[in-house]
Protein backbone atom coordinates (compact mmCIF):
# COMPACT_ATOMS: atom_id res chain seq x y z
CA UNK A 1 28.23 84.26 61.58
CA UNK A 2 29.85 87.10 62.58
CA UNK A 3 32.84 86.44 65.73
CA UNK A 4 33.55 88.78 67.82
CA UNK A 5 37.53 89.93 68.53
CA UNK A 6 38.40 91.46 71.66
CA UNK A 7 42.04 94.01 71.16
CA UNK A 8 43.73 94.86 74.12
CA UNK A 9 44.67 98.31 75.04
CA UNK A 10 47.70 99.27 76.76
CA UNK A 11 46.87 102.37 78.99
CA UNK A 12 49.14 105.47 77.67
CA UNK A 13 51.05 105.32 81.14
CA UNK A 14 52.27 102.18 80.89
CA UNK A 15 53.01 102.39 76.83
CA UNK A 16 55.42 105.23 77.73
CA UNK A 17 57.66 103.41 80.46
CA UNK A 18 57.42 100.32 77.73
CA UNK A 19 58.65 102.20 75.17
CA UNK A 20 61.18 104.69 77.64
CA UNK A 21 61.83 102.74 80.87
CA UNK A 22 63.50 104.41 83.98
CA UNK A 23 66.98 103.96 84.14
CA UNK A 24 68.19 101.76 86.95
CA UNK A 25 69.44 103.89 89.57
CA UNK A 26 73.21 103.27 90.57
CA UNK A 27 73.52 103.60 94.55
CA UNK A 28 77.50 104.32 96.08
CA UNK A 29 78.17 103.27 99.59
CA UNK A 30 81.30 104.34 101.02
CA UNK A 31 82.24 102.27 104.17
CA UNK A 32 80.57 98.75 105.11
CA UNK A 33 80.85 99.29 109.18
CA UNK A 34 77.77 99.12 110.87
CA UNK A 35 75.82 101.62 109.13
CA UNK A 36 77.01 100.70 105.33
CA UNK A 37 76.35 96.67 105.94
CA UNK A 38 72.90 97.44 107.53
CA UNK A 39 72.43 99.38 104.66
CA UNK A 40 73.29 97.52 101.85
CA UNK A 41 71.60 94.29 103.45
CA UNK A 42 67.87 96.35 103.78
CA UNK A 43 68.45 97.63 100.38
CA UNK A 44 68.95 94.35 98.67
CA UNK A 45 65.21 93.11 100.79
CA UNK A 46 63.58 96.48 100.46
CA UNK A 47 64.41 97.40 96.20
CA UNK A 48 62.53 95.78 93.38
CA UNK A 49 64.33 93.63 90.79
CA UNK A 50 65.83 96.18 88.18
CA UNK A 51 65.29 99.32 90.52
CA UNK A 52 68.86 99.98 91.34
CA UNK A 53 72.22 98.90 91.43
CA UNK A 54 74.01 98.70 94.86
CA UNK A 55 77.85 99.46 95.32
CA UNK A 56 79.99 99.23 98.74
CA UNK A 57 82.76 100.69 98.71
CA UNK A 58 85.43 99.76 101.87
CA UNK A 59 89.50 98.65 102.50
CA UNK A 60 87.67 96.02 104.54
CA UNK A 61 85.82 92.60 103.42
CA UNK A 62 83.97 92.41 106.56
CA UNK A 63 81.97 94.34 109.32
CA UNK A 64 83.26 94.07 112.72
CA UNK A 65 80.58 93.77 115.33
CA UNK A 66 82.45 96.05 117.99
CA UNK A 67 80.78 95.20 121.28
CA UNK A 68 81.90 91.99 121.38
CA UNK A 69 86.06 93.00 121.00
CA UNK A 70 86.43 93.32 125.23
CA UNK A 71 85.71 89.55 124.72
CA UNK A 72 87.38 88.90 121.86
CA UNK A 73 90.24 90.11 123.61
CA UNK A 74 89.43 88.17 127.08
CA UNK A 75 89.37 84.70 124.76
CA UNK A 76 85.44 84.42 125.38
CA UNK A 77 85.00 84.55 121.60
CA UNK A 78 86.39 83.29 118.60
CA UNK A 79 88.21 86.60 116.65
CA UNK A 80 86.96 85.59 113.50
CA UNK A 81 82.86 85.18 115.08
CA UNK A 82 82.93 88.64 115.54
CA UNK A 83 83.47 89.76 111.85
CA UNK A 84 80.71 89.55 109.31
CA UNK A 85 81.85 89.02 105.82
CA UNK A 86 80.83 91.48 103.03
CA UNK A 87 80.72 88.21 100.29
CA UNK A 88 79.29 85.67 102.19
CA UNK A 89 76.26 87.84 103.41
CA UNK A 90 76.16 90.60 100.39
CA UNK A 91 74.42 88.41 97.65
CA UNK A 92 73.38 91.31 95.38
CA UNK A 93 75.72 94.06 96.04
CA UNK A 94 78.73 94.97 94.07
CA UNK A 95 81.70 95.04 96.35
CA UNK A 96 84.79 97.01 95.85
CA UNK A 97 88.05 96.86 97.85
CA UNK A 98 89.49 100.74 98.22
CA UNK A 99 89.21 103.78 99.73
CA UNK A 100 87.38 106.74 98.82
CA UNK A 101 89.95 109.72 97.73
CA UNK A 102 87.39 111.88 96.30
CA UNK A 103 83.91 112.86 95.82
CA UNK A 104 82.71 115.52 92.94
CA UNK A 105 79.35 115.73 93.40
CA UNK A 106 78.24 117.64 90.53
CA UNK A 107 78.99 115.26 88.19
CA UNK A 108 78.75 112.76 90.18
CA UNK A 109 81.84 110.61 90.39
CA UNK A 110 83.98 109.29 93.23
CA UNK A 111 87.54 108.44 93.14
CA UNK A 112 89.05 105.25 94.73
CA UNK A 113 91.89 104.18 95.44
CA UNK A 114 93.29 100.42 94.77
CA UNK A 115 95.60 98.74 96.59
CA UNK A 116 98.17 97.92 94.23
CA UNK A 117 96.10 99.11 91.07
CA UNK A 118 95.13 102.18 89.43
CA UNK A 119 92.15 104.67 91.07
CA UNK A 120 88.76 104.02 89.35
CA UNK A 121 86.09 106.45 88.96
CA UNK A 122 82.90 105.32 90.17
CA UNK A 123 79.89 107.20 88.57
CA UNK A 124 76.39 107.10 90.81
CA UNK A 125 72.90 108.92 90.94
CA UNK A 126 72.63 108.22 94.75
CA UNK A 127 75.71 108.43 97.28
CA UNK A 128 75.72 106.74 100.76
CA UNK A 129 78.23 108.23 103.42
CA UNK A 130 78.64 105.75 106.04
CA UNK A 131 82.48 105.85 106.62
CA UNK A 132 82.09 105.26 110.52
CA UNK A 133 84.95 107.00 113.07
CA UNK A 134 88.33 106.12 114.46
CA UNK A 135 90.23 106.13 117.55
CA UNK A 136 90.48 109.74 118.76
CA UNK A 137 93.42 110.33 120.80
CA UNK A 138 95.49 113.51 122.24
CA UNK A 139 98.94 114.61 121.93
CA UNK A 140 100.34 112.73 124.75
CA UNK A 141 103.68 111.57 124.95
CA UNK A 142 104.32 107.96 124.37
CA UNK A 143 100.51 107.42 123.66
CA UNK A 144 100.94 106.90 119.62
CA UNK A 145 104.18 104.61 119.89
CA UNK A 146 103.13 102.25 123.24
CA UNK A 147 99.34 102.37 123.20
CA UNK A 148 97.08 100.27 121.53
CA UNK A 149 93.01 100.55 120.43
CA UNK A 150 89.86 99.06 121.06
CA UNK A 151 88.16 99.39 117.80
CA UNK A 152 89.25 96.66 115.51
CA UNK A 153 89.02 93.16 115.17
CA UNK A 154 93.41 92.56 114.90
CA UNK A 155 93.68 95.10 118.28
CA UNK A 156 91.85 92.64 120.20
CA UNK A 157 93.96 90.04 119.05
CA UNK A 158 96.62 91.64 119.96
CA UNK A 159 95.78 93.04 123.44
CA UNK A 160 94.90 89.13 123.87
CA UNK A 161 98.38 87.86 122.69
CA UNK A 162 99.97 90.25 124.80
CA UNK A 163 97.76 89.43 127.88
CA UNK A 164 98.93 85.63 127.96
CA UNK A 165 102.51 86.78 126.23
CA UNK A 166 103.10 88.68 129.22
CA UNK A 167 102.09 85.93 131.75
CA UNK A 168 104.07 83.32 129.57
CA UNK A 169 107.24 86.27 130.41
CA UNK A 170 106.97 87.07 134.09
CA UNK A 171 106.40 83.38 134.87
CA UNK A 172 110.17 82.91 134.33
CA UNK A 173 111.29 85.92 135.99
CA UNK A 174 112.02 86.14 140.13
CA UNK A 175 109.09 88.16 141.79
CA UNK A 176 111.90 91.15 142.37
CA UNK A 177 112.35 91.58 139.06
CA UNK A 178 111.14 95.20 137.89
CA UNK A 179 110.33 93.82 134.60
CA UNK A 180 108.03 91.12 136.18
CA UNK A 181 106.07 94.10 137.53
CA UNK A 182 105.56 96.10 134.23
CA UNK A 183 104.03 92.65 132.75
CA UNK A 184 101.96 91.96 135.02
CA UNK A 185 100.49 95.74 134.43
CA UNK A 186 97.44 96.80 132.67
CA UNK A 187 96.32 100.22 131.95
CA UNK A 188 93.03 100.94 130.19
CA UNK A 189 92.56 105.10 129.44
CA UNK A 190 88.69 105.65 128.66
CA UNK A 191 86.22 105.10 131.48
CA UNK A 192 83.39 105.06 128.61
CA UNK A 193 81.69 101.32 127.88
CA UNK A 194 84.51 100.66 125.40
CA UNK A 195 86.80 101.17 128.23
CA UNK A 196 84.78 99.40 130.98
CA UNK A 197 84.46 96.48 129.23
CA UNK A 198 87.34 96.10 128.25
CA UNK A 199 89.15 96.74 131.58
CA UNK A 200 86.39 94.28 133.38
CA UNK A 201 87.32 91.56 130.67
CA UNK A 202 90.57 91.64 130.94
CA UNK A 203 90.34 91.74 134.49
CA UNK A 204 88.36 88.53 134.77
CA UNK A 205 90.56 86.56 132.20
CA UNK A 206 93.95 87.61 134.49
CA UNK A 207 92.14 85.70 137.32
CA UNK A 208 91.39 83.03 135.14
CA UNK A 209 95.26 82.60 133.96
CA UNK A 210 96.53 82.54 137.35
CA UNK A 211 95.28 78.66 137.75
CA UNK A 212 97.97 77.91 135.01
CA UNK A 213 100.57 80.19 136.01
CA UNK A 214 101.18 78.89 139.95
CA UNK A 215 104.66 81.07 139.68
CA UNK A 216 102.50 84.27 139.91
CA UNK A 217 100.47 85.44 142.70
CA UNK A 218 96.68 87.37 142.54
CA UNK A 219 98.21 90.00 144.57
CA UNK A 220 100.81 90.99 141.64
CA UNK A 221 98.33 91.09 139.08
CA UNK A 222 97.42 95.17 138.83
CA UNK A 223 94.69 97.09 136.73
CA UNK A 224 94.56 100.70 136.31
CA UNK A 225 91.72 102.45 134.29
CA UNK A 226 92.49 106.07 134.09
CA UNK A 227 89.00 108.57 133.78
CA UNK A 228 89.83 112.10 133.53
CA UNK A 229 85.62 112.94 134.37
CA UNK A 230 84.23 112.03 137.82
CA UNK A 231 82.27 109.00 136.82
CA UNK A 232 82.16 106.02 133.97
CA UNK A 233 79.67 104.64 131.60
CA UNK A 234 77.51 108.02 131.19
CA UNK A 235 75.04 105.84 129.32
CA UNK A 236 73.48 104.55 132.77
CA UNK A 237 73.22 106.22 136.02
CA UNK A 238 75.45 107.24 138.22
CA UNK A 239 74.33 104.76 141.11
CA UNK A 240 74.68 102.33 138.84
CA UNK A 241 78.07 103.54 137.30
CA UNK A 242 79.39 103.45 140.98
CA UNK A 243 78.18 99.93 141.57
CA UNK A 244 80.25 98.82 138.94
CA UNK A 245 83.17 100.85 140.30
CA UNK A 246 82.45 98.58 143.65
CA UNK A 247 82.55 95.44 141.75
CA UNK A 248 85.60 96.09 139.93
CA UNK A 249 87.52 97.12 143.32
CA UNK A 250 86.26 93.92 145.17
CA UNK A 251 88.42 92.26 142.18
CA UNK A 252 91.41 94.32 142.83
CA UNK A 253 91.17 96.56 139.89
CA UNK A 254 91.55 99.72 140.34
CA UNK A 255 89.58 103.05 139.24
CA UNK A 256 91.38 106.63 138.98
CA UNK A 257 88.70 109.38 138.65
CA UNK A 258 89.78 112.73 137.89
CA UNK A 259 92.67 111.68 136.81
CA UNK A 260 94.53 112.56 133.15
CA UNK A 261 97.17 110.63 131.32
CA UNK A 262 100.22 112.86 131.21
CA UNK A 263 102.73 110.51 129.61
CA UNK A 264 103.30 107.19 128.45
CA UNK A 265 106.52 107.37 127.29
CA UNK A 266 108.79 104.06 127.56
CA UNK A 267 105.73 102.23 129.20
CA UNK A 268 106.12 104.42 132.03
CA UNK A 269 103.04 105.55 133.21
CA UNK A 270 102.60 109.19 134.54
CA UNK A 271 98.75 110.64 135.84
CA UNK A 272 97.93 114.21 136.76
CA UNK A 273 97.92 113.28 141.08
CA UNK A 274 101.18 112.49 140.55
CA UNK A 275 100.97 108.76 140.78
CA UNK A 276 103.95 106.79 138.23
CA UNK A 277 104.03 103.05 137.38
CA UNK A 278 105.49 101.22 134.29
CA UNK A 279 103.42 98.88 132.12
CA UNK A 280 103.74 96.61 128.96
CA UNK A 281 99.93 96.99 128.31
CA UNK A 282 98.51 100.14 127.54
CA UNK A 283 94.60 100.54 125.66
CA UNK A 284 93.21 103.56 124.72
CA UNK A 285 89.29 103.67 124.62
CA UNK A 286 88.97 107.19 124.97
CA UNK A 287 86.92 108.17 122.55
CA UNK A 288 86.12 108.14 118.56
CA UNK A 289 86.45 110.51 116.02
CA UNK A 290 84.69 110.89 112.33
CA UNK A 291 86.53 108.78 110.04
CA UNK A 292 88.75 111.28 107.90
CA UNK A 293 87.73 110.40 104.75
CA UNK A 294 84.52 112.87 105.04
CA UNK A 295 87.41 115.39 104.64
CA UNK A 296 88.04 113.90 100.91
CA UNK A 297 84.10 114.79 99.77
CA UNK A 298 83.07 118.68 98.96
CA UNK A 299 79.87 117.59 101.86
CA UNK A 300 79.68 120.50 104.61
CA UNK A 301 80.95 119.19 108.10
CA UNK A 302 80.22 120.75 111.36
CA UNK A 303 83.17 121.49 114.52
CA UNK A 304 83.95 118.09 114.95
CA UNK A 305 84.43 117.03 111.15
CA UNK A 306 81.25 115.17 111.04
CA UNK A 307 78.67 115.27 107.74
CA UNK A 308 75.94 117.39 108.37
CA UNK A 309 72.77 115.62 108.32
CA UNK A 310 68.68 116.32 108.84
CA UNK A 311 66.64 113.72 110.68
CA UNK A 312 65.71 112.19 107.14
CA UNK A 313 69.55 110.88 106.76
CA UNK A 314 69.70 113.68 103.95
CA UNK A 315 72.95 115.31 103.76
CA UNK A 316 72.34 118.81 104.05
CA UNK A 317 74.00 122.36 103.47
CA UNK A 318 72.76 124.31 106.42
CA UNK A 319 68.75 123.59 106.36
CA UNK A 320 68.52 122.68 102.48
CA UNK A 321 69.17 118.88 101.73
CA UNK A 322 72.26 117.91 98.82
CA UNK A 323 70.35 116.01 96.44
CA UNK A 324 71.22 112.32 95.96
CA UNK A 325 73.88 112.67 99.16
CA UNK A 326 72.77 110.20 102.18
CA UNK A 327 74.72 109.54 105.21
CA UNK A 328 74.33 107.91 108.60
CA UNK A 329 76.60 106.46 111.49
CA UNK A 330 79.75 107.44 113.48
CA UNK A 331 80.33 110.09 110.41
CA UNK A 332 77.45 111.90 110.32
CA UNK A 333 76.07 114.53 112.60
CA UNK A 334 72.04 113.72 112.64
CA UNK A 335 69.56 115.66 114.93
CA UNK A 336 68.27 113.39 118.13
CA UNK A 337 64.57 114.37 117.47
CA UNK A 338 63.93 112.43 121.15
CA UNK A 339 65.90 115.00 122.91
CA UNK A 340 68.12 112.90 124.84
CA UNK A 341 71.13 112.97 122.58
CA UNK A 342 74.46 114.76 123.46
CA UNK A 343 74.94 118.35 122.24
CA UNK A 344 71.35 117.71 120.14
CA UNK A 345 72.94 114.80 117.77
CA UNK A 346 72.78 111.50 118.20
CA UNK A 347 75.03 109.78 119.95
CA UNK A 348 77.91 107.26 117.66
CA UNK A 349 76.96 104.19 118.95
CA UNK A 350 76.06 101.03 117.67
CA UNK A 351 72.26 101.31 118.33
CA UNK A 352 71.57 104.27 116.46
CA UNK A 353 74.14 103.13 113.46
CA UNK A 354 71.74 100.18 112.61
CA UNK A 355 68.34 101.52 113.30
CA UNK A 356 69.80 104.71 110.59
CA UNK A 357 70.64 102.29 108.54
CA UNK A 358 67.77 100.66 108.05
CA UNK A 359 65.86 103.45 106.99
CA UNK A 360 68.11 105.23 105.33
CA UNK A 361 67.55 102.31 102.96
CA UNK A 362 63.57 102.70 103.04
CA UNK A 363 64.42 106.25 102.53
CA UNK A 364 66.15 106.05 99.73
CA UNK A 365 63.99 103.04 97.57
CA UNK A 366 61.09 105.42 98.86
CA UNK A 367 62.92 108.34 97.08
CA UNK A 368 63.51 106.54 93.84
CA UNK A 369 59.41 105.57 93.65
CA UNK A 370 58.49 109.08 94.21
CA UNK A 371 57.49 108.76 97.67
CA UNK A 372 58.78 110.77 100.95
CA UNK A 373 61.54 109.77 102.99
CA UNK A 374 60.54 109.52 106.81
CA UNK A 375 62.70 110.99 110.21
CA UNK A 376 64.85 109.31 112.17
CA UNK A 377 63.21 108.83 115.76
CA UNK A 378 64.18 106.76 118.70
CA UNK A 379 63.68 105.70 121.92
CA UNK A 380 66.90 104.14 123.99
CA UNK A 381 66.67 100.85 124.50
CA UNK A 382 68.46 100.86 127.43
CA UNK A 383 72.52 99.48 128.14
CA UNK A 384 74.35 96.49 128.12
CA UNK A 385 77.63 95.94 129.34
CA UNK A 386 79.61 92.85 130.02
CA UNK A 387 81.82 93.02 133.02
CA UNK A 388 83.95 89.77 133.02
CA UNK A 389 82.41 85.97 133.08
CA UNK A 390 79.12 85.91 134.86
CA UNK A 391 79.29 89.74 135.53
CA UNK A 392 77.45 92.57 133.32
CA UNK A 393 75.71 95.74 133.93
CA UNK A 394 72.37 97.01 132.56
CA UNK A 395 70.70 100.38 132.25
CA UNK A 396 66.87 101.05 131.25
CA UNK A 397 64.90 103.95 132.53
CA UNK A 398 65.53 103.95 136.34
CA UNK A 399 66.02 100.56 136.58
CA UNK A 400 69.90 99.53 136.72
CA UNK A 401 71.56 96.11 137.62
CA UNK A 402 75.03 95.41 138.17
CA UNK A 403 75.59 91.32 138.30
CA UNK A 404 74.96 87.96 136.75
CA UNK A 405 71.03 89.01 135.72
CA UNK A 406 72.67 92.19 133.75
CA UNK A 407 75.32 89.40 132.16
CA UNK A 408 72.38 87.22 130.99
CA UNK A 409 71.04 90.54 129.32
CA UNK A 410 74.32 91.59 127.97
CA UNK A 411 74.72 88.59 126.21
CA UNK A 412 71.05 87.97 125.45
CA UNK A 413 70.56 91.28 123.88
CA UNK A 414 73.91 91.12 121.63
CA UNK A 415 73.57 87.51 121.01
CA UNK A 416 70.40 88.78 119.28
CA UNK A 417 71.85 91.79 117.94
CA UNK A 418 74.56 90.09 116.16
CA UNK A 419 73.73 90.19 112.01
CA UNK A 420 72.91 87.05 110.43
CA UNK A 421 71.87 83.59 111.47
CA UNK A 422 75.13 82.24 110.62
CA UNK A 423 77.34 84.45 112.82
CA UNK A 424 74.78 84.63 116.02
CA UNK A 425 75.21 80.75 115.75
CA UNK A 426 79.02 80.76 115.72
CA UNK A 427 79.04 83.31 118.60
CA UNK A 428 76.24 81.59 120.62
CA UNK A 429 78.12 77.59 119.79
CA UNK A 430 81.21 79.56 121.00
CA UNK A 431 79.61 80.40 124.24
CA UNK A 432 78.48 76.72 125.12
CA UNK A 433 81.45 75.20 124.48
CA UNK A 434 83.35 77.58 126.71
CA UNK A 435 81.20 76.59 129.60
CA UNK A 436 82.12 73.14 128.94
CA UNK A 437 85.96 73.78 127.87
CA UNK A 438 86.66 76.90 129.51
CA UNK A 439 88.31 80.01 127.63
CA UNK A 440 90.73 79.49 124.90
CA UNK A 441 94.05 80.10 125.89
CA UNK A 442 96.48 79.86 122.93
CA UNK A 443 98.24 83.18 122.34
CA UNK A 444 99.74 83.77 118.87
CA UNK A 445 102.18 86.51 118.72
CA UNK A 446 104.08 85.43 116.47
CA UNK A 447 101.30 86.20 113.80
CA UNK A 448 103.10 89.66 114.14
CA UNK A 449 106.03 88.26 111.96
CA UNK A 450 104.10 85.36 110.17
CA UNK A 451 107.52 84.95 108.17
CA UNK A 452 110.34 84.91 110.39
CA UNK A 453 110.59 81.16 110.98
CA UNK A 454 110.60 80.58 107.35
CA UNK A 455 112.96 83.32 106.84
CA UNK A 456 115.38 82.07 109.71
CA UNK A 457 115.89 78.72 108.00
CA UNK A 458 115.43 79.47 104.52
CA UNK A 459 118.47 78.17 101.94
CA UNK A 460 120.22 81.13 100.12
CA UNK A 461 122.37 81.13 97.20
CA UNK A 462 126.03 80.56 97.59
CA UNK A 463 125.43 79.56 101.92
């Protein structure tokens, strides 16, 4: 009896990527803000086992989620909630501690620098720009030696410290005292959300201090926010913009529209009417810049040292896209296909940071299967600002709201929009327990000099 054999047959297609199988791609990501995390974190869900190789480059181990710093700095929220780290939420991606000192794109290298180590050379077949921005401030004297930012995770701790540091001060000193004065003085410069919220926050924790501090009274308590346009929060309308102006007065802060920053030189403040006051706390929110590391890559940038970008998240050299060069965020300069962004780009917020993000990273696995990359579109969600315990503002369409409905958004929306399970939980446990406990009023300045006391009473040699 004859038995028949069956052979298989591998089809020709697959025999060939047997015997010569693509080479995993290696992806570079310089910066792990908003848009790098976001973009690292799809990648590892969205690429196939063995389809590339993910590296994030930053100085940073963690992401700071920025809308929650006016808080941070009001002692609603634990510093440390706030900041998502690159290890503990990065399971797949190679992390590397530096900063990018140069990109040669033709052969495909990038240059970092290590803290304390030789620069490595990074070789990669797809790079990521998602450096992010910085503060961007003007020439103004005093500004750059007195003034402190909004934009980091150890400024809010600070602007706390020096919050309570100050009350701790003019406690102890008579109510004539000049000195006692400039304490109890904050200035915010920036009338933007940054700035709002952070002047409203502040603002609401002062009141709150004053039921431990019976030495100082509401009325010597003052807060300036200095807007050199004739409005605040352009995101939402101007109605609304001036109901918030009208909450923040009834609290005995106080607005200055059209009004410029001339000098802050020895805490003395000096504004364009003519107006002069001194104070120890001075925050500058107005405004961001693209981080100025773009300026260490050969990538075109446009007027305002941004990366050039098409709606794909390609970067691009006038019309024609750089192959294997990606960018999105703060740095980049991408086209607002909805219309509605500001000068025809879209606007460096947080919003548009993650959503570019996202598909940058569907982009880019879609470019490495041979498929097409898709355009960034979007519609506005809408805006959420929080305005002090139990106050916020929201924005959507024609519909604005300035009270404790708009704070239930505010934090509904962010406690949402916070990455990972893990952090919205410490943020969210945070909340409760502040209900219960009230804020947290410990202020550590001292962290400035972590070794002095040890220093102070150290033993030396021959003493």
């Amino acid at each position: 009896m004859t038995v028949a054999t069956t052979k298989s047959v591998t089809p020709p297609q697959v025999a060939q990527e047997i015997l010569n199988p693509k080479p995993t791609q290696r992806i570079l990501i310089i910066g792990g803000g908003y848009a790098g995390f976001y973009t690292a974190w799809k990648l590892e869900k969205t690429l196939k086992r063995g389809e590339a190789e993910v590296t994030l480059v930053d100085p940073l181990p963690y992401m700071t989620y920025q809308p929650f710093l006016p808080e941070v700095a009001a002692g609603s929220i634990e510093a440390r909630h706030v900041a998502v780290s690159h290890r503990q939420h990065l399971k797949k991606t190679n992390l590397v501690s530096g900063k990018l000192t140069k990109v040669n794109h033709k052969t495909r290298k990038a240059t970092i620098a290590i803290e304390g180590g030789k620069p490595v050379n990074l070789d990669y077949d797809h790079i990521i720009m998602t450096a992010g921005a910085v503060t961007r401030t003007f020439p103004i004297k005093g500004v750059a030696e007195n003034a402190i930012g909004m934009k980091t995770i150890e400024e809010a701790v600070e602007v706390r410290n020096r919050l309570i540091g100050n009350f701790e001060r003019a406690a102890a000193l008579p109510k004539s005292s000049k000195l006692r004065q400039r304490l109890l003085t904050t200035v915010v410069v920036g009338g933007g959300f940054a700035g709002i919220e952070t002047f409203a926050e502040l603002r609401s924790a002062a009141t709150y201090l004053l039921r431990y501090y019976p030495q100082i009274d509401f009325d010597e308590i003052h807060f300036h926010l200095i807007e050199a346009m004739g409005r605040i929060m352009p995101e939402v309308s101007l109605s609304t913009g001036e109901r918030v102006i009208a909450n923040l007065e009834k609290r005995s802060a106080r607005i200055h529209l059209n009004t410029q920053l001339e000098s802050a030189e020895g805490g003395v403040i000096k504004l364009s009417t003519g107006e002069t006051f001194e104070s120890d706390l001075v925050i500058w929110t107005a405004g961001v810049a693209a981080a100025p590391v773009a300026k260490n890559t050969t990538f075109p940038l446009d007027a305002r040292l941004r990366i050039t970008a098409n709606a794909k998240l390609q970067i691009v050299d006038g019309e024609k896209p750089i192959g294997h060069a990606w960018t999105a965020g703060d740095v980049s300069a991408v086209p607002d296909l909805s219309g509605g962004g500001v000068g025809g780009y879209c606007v460096p917020n947080a919003q548009n940071a993650v959503r570019q993000a996202k598909l940058l990273a569907k982009n880019l696995a879609a470019t490495i299967r041979g498929e097409e990359p898709r355009e960034y579109r979007h519609s506005n969600l809408g805006a959420v600002a929080g305005l002090g315990m139990g106050v916020g503002a929201f924005q959507s369409g024609k519909l604005g709201l300035v009270g404790f409905v708009a704070w239930i958004f505010h934090r509904g929306y962010h406690g949402l929009a916070m990455p990972t399970l893990e952090r919205k939980l410490r943020v969210v446990s945070g909340w409760f327990w502040n209900m219960i406990l009230g804020r947290d009023l410990v202020s550590l300045e001292q962290v400035r000099s972590p070794r002095l006391f040890f220093s102070t009473w150290a033993a030396r040699p021959g003493k």
